[in-house]
Every structure is written in structure tokens, then in C-alpha cells.
N, C-alpha and C. Protein backbone atom coordinates (compact mmCIF):
# COMPACT_ATOMS: atom_id res chain seq x y z
N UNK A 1 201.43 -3.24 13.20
CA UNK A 1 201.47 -3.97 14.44
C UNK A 1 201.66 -5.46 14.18
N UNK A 2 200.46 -5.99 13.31
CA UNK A 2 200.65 -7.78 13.30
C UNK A 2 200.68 -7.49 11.65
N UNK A 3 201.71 -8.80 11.30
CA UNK A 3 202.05 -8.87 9.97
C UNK A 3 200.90 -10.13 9.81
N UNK A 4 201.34 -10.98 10.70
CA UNK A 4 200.26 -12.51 10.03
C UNK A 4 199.81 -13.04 11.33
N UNK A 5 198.76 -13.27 11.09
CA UNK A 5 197.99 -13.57 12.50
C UNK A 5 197.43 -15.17 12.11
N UNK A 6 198.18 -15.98 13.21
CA UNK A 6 197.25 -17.17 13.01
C UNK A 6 195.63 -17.44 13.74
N UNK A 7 194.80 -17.59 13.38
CA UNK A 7 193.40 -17.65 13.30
C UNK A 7 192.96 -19.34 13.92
N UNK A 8 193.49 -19.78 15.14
CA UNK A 8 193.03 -21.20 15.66
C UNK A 8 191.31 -21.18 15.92
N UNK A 9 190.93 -21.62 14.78
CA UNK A 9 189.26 -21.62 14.64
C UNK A 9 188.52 -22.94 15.70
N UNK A 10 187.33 -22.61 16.07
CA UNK A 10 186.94 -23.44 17.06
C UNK A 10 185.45 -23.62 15.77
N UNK A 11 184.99 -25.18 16.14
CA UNK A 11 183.13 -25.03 15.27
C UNK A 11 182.20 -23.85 16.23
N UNK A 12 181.33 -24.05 15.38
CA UNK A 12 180.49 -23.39 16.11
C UNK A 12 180.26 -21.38 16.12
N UNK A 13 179.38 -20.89 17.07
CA UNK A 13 179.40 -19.65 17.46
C UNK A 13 180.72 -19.41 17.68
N UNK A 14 181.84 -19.80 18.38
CA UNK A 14 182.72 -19.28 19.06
C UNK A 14 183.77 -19.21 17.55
N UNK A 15 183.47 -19.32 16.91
CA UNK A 15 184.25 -19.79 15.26
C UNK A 15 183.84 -18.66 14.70
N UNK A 16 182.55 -18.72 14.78
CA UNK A 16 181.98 -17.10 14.07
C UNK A 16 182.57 -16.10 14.54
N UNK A 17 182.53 -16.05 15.78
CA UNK A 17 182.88 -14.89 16.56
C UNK A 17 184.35 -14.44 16.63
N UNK A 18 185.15 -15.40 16.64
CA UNK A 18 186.37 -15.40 16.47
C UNK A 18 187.03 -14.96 15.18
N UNK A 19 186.41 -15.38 14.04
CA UNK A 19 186.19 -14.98 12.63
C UNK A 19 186.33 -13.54 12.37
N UNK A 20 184.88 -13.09 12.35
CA UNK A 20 184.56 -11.87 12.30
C UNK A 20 185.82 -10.74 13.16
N UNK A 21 186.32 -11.25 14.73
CA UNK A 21 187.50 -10.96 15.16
C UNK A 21 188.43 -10.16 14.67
N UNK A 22 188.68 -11.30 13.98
CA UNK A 22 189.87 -11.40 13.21
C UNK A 22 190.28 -10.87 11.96
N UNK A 23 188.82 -10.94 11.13
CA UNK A 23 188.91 -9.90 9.83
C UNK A 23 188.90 -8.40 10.22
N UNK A 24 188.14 -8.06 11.88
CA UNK A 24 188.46 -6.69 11.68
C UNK A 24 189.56 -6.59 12.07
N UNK A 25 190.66 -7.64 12.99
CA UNK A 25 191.79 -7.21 13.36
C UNK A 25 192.95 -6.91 12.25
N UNK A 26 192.57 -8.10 11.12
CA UNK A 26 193.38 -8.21 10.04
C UNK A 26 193.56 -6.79 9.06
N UNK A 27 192.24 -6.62 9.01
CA UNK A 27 191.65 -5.20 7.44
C UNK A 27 192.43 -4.03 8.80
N UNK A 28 192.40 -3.87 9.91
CA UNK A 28 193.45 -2.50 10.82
C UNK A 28 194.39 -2.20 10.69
N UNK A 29 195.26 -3.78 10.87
CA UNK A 29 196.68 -3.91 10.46
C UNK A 29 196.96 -3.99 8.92
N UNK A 30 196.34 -4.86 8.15
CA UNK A 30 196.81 -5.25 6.87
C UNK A 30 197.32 -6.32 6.75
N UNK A 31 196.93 -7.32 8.07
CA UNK A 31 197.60 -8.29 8.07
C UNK A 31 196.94 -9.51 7.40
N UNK A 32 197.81 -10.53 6.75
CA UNK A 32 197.36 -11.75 6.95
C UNK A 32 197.22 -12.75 7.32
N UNK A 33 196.58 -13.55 7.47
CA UNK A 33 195.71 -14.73 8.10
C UNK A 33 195.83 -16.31 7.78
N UNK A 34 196.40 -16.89 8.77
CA UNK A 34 196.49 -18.32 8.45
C UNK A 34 195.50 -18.68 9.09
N UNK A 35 194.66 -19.94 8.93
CA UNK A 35 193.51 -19.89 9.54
C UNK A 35 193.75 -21.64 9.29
N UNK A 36 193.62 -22.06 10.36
CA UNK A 36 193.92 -23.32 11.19
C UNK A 36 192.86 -24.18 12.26
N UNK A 37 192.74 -25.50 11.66
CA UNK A 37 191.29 -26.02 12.85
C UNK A 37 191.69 -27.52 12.82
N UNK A 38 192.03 -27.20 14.73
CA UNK A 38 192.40 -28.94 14.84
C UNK A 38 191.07 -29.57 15.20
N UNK A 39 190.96 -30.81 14.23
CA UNK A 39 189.79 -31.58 14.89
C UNK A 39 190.85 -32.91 15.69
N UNK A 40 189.93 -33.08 16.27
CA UNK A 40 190.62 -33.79 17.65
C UNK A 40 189.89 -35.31 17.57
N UNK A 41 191.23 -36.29 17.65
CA UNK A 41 190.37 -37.47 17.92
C UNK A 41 189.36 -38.10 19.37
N UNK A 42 188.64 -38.16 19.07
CA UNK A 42 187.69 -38.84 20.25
C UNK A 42 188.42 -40.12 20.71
N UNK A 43 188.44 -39.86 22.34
CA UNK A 43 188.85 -40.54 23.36
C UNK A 43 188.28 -41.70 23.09
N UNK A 44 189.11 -42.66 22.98
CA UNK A 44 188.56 -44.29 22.74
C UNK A 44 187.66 -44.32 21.31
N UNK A 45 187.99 -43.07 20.50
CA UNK A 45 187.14 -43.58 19.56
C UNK A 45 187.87 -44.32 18.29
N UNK A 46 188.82 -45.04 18.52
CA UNK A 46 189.89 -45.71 17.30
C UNK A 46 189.84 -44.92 15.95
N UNK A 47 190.24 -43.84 16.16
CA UNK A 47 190.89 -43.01 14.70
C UNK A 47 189.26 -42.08 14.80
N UNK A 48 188.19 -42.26 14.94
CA UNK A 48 187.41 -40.98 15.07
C UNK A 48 187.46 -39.76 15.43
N UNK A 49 187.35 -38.49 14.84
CA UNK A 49 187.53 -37.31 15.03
C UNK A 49 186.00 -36.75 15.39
N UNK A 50 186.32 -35.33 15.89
CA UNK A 50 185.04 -34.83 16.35
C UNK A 50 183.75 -34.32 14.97
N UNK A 51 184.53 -33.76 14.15
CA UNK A 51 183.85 -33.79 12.96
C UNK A 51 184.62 -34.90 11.91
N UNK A 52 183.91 -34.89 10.79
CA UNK A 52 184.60 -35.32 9.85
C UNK A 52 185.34 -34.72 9.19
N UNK A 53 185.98 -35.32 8.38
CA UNK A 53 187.62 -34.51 7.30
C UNK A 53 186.55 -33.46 6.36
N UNK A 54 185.03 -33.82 5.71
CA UNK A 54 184.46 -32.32 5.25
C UNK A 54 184.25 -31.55 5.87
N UNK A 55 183.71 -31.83 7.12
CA UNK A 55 183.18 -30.69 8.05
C UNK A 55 184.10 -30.24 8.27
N UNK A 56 185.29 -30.52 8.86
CA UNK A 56 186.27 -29.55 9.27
C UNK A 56 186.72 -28.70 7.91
N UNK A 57 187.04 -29.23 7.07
CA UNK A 57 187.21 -28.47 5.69
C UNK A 57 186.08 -27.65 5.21
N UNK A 58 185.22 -27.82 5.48
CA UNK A 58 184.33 -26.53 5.38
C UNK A 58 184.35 -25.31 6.10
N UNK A 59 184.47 -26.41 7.71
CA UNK A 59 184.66 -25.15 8.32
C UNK A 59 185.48 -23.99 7.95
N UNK A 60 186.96 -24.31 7.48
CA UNK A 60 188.22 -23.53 7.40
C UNK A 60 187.71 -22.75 6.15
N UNK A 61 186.95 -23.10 5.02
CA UNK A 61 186.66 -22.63 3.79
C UNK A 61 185.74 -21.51 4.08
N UNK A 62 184.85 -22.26 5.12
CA UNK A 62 183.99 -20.92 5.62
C UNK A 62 184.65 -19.57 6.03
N UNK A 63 185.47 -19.89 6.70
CA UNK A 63 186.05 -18.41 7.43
C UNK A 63 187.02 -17.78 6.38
N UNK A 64 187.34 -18.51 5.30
CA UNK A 64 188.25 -18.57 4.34
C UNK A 64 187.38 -17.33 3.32
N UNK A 65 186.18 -17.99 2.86
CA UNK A 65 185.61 -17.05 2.08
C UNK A 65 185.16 -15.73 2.92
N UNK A 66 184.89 -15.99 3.85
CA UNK A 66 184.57 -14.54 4.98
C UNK A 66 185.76 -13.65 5.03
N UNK A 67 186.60 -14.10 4.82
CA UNK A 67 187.64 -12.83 5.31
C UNK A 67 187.96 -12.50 3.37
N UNK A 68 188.22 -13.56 2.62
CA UNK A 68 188.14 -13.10 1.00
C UNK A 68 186.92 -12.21 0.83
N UNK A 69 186.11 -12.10 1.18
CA UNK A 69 184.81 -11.02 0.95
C UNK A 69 184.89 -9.79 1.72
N UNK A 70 185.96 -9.82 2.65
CA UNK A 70 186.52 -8.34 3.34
C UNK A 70 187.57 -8.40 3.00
N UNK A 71 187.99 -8.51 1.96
CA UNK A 71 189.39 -8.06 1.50
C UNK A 71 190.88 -8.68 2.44
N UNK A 72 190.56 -9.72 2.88
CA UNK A 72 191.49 -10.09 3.52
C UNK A 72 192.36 -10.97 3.11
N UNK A 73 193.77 -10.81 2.92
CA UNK A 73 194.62 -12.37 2.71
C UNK A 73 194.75 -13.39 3.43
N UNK A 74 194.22 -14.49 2.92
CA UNK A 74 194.03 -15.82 4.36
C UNK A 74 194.44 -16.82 3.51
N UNK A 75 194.70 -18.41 4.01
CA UNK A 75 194.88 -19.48 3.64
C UNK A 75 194.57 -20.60 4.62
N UNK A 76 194.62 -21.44 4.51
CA UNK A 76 194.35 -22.36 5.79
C UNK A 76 194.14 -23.37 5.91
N UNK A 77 194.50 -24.56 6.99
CA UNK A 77 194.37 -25.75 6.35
C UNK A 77 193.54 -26.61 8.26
N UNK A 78 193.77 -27.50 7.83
CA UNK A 78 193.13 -28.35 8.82
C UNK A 78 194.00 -29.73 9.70
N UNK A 79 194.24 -29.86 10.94
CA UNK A 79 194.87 -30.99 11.29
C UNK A 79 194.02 -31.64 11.96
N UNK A 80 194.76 -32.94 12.08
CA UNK A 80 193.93 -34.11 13.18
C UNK A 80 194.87 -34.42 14.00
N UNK A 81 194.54 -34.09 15.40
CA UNK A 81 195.38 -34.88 16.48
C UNK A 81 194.57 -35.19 17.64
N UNK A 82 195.45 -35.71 19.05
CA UNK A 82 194.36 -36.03 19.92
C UNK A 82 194.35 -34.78 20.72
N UNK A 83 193.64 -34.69 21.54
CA UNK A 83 193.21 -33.05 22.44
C UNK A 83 194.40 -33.04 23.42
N UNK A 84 195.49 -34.05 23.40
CA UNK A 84 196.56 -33.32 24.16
C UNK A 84 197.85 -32.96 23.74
N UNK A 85 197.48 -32.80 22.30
CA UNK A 85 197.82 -32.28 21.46
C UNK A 85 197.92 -31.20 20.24
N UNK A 86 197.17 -30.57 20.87
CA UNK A 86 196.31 -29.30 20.45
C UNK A 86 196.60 -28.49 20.58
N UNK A 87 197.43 -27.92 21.63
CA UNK A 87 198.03 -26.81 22.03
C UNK A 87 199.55 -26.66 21.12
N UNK A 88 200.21 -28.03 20.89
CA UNK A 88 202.03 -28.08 20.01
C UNK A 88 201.12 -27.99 18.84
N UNK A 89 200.18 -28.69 18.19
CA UNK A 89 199.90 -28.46 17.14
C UNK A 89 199.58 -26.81 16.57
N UNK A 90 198.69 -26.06 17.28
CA UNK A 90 198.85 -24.44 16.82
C UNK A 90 200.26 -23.82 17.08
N UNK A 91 200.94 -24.32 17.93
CA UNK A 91 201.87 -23.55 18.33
C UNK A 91 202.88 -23.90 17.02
N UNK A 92 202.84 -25.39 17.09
CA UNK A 92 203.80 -25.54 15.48
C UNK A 92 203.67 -24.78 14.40
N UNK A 93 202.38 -24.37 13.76
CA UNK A 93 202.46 -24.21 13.07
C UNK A 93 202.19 -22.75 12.95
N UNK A 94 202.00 -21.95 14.52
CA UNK A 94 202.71 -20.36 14.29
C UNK A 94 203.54 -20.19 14.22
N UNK A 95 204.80 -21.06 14.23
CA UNK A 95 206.21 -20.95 14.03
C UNK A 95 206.27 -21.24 12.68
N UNK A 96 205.43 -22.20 11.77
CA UNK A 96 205.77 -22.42 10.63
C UNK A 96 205.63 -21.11 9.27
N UNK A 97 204.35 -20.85 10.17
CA UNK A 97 203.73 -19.66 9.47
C UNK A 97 204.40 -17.98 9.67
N UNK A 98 205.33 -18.13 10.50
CA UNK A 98 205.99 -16.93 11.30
C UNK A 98 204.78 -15.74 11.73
N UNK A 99 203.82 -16.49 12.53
CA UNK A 99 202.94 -15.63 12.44
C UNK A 99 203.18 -14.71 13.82
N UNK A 100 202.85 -13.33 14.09
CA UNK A 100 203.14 -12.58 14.85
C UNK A 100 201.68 -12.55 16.29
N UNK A 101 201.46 -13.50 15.84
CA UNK A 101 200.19 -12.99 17.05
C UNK A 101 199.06 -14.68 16.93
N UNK A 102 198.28 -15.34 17.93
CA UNK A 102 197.72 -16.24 17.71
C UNK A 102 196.35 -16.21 18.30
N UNK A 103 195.09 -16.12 17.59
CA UNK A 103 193.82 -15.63 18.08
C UNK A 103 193.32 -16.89 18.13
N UNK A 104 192.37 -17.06 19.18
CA UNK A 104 191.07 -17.84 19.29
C UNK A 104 190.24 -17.53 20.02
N UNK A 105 189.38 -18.59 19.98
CA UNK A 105 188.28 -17.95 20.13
C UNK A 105 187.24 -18.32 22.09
N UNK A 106 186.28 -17.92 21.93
CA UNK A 106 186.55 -17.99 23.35
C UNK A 106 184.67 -18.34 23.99
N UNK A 107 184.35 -18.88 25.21
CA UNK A 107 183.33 -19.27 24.86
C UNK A 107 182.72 -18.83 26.55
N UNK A 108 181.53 -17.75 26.42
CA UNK A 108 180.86 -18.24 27.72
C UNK A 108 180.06 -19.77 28.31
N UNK A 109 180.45 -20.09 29.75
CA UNK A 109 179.68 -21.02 30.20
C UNK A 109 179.26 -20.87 31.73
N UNK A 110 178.31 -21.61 31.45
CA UNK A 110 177.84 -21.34 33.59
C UNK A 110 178.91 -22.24 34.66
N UNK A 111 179.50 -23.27 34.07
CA UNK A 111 180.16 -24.37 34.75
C UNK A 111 181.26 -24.00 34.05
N UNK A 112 182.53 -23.97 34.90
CA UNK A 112 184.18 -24.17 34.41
C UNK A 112 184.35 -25.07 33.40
N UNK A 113 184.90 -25.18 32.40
CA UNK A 113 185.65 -25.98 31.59
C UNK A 113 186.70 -26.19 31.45
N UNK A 114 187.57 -27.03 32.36
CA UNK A 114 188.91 -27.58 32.74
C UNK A 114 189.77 -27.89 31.45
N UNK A 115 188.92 -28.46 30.42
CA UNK A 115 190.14 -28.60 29.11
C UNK A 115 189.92 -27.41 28.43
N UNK A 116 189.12 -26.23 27.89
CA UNK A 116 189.29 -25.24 27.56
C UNK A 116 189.85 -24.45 27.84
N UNK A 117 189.89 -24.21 28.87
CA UNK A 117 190.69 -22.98 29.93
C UNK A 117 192.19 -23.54 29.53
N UNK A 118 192.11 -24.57 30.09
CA UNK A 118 193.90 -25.33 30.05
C UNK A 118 194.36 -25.25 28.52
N UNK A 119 193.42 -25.25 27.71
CA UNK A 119 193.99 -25.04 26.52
C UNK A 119 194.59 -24.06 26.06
N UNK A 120 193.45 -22.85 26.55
CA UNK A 120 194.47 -21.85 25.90
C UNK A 120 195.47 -21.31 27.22
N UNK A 121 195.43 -21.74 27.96
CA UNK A 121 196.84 -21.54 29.17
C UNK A 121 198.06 -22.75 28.91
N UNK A 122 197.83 -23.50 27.92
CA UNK A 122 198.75 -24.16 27.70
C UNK A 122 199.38 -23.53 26.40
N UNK A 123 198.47 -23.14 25.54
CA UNK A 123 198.84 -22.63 24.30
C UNK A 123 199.68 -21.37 24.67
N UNK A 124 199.53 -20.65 25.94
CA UNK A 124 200.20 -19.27 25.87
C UNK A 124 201.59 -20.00 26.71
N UNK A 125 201.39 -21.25 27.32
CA UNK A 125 202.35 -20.90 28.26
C UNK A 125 203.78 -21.56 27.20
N UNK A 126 203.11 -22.62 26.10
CA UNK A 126 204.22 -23.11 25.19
C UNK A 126 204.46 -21.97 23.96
N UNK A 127 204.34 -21.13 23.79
CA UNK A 127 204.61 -20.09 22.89
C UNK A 127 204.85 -18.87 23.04
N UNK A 128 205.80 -18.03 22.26
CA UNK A 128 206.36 -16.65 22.67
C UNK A 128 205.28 -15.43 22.18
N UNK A 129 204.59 -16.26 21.43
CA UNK A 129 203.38 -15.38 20.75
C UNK A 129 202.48 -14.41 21.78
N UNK A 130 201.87 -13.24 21.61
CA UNK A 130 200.68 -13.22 22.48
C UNK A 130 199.37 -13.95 21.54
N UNK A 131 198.83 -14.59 22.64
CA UNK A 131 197.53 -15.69 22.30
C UNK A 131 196.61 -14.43 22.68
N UNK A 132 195.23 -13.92 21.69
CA UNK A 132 194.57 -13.05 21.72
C UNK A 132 192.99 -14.00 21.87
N UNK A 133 192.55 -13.39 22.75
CA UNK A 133 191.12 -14.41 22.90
C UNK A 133 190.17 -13.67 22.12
N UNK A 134 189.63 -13.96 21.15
CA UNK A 134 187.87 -13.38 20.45
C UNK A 134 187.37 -13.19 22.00
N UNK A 135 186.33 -12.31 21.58
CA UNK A 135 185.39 -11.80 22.36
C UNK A 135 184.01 -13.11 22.37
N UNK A 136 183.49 -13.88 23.31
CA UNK A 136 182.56 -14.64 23.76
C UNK A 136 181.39 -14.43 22.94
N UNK A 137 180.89 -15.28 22.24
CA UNK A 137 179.63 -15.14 21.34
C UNK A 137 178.37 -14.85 22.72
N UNK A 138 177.95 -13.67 22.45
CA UNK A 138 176.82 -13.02 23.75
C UNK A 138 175.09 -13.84 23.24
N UNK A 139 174.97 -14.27 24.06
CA UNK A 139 174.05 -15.23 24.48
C UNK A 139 172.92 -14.19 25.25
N UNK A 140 171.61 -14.06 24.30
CA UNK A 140 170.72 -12.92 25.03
C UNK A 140 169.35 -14.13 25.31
N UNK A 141 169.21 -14.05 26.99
CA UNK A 141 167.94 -15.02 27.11
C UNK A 141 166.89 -14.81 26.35
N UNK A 142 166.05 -15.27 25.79
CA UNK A 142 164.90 -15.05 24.85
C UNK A 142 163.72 -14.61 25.77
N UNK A 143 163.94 -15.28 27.20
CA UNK A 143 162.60 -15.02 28.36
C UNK A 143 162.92 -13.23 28.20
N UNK A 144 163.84 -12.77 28.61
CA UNK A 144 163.93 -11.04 29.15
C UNK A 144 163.58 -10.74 27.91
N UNK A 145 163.22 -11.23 27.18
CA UNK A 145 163.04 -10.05 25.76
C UNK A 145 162.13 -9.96 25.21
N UNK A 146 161.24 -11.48 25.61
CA UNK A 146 159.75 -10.63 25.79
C UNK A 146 158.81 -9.72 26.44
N UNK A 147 158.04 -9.13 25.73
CA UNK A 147 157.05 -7.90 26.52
C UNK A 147 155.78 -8.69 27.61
N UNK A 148 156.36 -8.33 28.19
CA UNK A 148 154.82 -8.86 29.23
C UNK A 148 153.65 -8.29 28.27
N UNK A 149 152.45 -9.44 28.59
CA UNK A 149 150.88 -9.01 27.81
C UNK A 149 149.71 -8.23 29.02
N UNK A 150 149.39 -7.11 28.31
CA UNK A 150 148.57 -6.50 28.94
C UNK A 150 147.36 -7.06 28.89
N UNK A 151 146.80 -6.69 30.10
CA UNK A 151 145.11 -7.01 30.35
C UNK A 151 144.11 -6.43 28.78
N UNK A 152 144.47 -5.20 28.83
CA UNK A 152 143.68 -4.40 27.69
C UNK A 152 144.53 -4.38 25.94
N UNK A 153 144.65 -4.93 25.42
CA UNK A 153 145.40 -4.89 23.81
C UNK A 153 145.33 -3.44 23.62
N UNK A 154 143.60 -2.94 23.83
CA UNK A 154 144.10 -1.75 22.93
C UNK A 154 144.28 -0.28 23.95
N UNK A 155 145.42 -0.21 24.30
CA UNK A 155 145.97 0.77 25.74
C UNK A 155 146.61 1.60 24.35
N UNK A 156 146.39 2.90 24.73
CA UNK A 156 146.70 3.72 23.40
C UNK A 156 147.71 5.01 24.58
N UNK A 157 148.60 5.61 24.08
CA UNK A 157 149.72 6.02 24.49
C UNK A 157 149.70 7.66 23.83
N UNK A 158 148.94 8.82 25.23
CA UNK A 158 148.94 9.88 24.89
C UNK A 158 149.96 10.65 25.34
N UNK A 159 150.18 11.64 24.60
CA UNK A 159 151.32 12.50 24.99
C UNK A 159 151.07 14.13 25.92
């Protein structure tokens, strides 16, 4: 189905999640993996990016050794541009990479996010690729998952 899948990594949970994604999509097909993370310069921040040039290079190394430990072929590198530029930048370089398919990753929130959304609706609408969204890193409230405390500790449970 997919020969090379580019892998547009986000920080964070949604990076993990997208990750993991992707190695099982990769080890199905047999495909390999370019694995790509734009850090973006901060608005008014004169040449500042959101992480630094290690962090982002870790990041990519991270998902790098994750998919090398499932047997996966990957490579990957890192750009800097500004965030309205983010969308030509993956798209460039699924053309560079001839990659057949372009995953990222994807994020629940309670409030809309106007540049996320637009991102990846910009990313699908400038490319012939299908753009594949990771599945949302699931967020379990910690309140529902505790046990309510009984009056009596020792309530013993006959059958």
C-alpha cells in the first residue's frame, strides 16, 4: 500500500502518539519513514524558535530510535520556519522524499484551535498526498478513576 510515509512529528503526547502510529503503520506495509519536525519561529521573537536546535533534534532521534527498535527504516531531519510556513515546508519535502502518504499527529482540546485545524487543512489542501491524522493521545480524568471511600474499610465480599 505505502512505500514511504512521511512522519510530520509534533512535541509532546501528540508526537508519541503519532509515533507509535506510524511504526505500526510502517512494520504492515514495510514501509519506510521519513520523519520530519518543523520548529517554528516565535512571533516577534527575532530568530527564536519554539524549542531549541537540541530539543528539536532529539525529538526526531527519539522517534528515530523508536521505530529502529521495531524494525523500522526511518531517517529524519529537522527544519526551522515561521508557522505560515509549515504546511509548504512538509509538503516540500514529501515531494522530496517521494513519499506516498503524510501522517501527523493530532490533538484533543475543549476550545477550537484555529491554527491547528488550518494546518492540517492547509497541508491537505496544498498536496496530492492523503494527510493521515494519528489517533488523539486519550486523556483519562484522574477524578473518575478513583474509588469512592467507604464508611466501613473492612466490608468483606461474600459469594
Amino acid at each position: 500500500m505505502f512505500q514511504r510515509i512521511l512522519l510530520a512529528l509534533d512535541a509532546g503526547d501528540t508526537g508519541d502518539v503519532a509515533t507509535s502510529f506510524t511504526v505500526a503503520l510502517a512494520r504492515q506495509c514495510d514501509a519506510a519513514v521519513h520523519v520530519v519536525h518543523v520548529n517554528e519561529y516565535l512571533l516577534g521573537g527575532r530568530g527564536i524558535t519554539s524549542e531549541s536546535p537540541a530539543e528539536a533534534a532529539d525529538l526526531v532521534a527519539g522517534a528515530l530510535r523508536d521505530m529502529h527498535a521495531a524494525g523500522v527504516r526511518a531517517t529524519g531531519v529537522t527544519y526551522r520556519t515561521t508557522l505560515f510556513d509549515v504546511p509548504a515546508a512538509i509538503c516540500d519535502l514529501a515531494e522530496q522524499v517521494h513519499a506516498d502518504v503524510i501522517v501527523m499527529g493530532s490533538r484533543r482540546r475543549r476550545r477550537p484551535s484555529f491554527l491547528r485545524r488550518s494546518l492540517r487543512d492547509r497541508i491537505s489542501r496544498t498536496t496530492s498526498l492523503p494527510v493521515v491524522t494519528a489517533p488523539a493521545p486519550l486523556r483519562v480524568d484522574q477524578r473518575a478513576c478513583t474509588l469512592p471511600k467507604t464508611a466501613d474499610p473492612d466490608i468483606s465480599v461474600r459469594s
